[in-house]
C-alpha atoms as a PDB file:
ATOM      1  CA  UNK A   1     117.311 233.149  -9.691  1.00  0.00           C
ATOM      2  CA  UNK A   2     119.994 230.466  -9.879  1.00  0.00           C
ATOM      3  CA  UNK A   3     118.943 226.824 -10.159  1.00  0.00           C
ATOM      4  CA  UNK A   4     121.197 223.967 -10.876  1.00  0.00           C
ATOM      5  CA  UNK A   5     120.025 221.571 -13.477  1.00  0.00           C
ATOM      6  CA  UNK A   6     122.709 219.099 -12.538  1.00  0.00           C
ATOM      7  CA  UNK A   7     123.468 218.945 -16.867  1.00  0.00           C
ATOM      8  CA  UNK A   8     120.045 216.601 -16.905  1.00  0.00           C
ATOM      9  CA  UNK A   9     117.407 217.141 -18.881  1.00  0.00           C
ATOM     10  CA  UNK A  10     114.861 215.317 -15.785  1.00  0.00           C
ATOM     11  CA  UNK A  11     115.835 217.981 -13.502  1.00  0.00           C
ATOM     12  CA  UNK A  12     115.877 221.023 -16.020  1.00  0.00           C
ATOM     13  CA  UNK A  13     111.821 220.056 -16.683  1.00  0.00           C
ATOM     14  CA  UNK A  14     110.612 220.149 -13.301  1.00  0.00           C
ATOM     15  CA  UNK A  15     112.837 223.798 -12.755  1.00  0.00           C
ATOM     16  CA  UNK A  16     111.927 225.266 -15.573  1.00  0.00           C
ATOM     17  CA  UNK A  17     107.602 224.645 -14.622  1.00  0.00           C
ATOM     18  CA  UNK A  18     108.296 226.339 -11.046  1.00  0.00           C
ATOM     19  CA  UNK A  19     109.874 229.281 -12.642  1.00  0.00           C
ATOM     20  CA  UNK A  20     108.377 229.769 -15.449  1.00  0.00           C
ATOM     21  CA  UNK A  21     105.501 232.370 -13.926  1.00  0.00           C
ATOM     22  CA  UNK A  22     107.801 234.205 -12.341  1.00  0.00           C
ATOM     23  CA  UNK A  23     110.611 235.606 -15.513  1.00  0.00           C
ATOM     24  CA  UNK A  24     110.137 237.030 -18.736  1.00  0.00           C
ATOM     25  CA  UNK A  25     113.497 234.635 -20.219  1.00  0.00           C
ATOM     26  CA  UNK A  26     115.545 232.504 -19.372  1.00  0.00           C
ATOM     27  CA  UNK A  27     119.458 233.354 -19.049  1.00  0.00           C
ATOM     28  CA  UNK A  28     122.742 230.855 -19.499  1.00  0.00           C
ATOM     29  CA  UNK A  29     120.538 227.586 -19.912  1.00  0.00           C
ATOM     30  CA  UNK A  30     123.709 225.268 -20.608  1.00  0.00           C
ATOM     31  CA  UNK A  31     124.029 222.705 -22.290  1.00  0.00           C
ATOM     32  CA  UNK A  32     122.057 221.370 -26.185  1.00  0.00           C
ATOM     33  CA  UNK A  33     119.853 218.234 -24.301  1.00  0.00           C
ATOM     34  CA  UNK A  34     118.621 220.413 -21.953  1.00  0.00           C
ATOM     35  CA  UNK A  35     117.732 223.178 -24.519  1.00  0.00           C
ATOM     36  CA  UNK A  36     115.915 220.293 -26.485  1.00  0.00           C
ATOM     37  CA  UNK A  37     114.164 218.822 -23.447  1.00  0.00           C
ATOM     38  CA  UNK A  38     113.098 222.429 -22.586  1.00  0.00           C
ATOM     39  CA  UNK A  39     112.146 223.947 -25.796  1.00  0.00           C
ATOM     40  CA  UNK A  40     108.948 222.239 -26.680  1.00  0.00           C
ATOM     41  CA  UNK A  41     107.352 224.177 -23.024  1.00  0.00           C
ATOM     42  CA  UNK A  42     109.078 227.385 -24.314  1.00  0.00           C
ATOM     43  CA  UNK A  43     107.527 227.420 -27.454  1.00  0.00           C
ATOM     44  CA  UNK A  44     104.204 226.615 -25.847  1.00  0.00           C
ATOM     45  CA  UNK A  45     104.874 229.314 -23.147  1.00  0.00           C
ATOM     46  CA  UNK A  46     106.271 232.444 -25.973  1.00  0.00           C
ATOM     47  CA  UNK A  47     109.267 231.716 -23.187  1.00  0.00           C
ATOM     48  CA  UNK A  48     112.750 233.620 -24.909  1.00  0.00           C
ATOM     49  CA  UNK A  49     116.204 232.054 -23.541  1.00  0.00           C
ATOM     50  CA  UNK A  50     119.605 233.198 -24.265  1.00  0.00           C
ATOM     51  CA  UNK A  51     121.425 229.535 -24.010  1.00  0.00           C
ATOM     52  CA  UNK A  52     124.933 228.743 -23.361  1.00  0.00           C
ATOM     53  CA  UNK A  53     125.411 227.028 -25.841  1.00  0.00           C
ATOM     54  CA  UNK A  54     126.932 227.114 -29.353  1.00  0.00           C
ATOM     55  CA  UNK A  55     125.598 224.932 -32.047  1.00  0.00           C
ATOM     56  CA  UNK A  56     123.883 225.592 -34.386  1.00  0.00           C
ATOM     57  CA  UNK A  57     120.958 223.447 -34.263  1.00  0.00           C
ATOM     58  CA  UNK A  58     118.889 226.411 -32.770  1.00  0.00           C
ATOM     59  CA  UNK A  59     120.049 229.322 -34.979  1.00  0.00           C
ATOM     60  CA  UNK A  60     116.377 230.031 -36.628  1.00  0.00           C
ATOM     61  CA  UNK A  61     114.381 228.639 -33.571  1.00  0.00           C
ATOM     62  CA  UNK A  62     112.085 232.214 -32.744  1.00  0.00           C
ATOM     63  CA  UNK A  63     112.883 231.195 -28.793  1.00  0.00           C
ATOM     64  CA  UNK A  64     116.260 231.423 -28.992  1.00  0.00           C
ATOM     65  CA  UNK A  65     118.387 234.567 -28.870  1.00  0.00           C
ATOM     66  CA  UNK A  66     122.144 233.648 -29.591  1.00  0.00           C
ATOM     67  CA  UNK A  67     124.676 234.691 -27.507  1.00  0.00           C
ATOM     68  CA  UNK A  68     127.812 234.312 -29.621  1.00  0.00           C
ATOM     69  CA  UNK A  69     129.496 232.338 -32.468  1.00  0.00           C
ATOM     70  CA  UNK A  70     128.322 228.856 -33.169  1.00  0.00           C
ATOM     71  CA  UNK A  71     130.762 226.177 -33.669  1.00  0.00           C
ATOM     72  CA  UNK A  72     131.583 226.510 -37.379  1.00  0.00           C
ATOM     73  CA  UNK A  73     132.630 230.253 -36.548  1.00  0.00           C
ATOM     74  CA  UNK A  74     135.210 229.078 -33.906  1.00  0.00           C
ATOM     75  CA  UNK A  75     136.321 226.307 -36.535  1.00  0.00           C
ATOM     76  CA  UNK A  76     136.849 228.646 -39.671  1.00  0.00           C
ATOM     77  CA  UNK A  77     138.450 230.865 -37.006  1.00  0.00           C
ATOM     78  CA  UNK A  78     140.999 228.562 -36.486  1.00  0.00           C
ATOM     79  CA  UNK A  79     141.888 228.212 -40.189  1.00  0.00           C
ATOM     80  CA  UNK A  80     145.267 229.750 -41.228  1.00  0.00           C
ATOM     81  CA  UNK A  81     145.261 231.666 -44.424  1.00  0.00           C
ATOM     82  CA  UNK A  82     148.547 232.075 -45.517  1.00  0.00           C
END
């Protein structure tokens, strides 16, 4: 399934009830306001999603399954050590 959240949290709700039944998780949910808008019905629902996101608000959340560095990583990356 491919849906288009248009990046807005009142169109990610709606999507994410209609497919809910029908997947075991969720896949390359983008963007943090629509992970928070969505969360609260995938804790309620035992719903996993691998978000495309990196902070690292959600790092300990049981929901989420990380799919790469968060932000500090990419910044301490970045840092020359001479």
């Amino acid at each position: 399934m491919n849906y288009d959240s248009e990046y807005t949290p009142a169109v990610a709700i709606p999507l994410y009830q209609g497919a809910k039944d029908d997947v075991v998780m969720f896949q390359s949910i983008l963007g943090t306001a629509i992970i928070q808008a969505l969360l609260p019905s995938m804790r309620d629902d035992g719903m996993l999603v691998v978000p495309g996101i990196s902070t690292q608000d959600f790092v300990s959340d049981p929901n989420i399954v990380p799919f790469g560095p968060i932000y500090p990583t990419y910044s301490a990356a970045g840092v020359d050590y001479a």
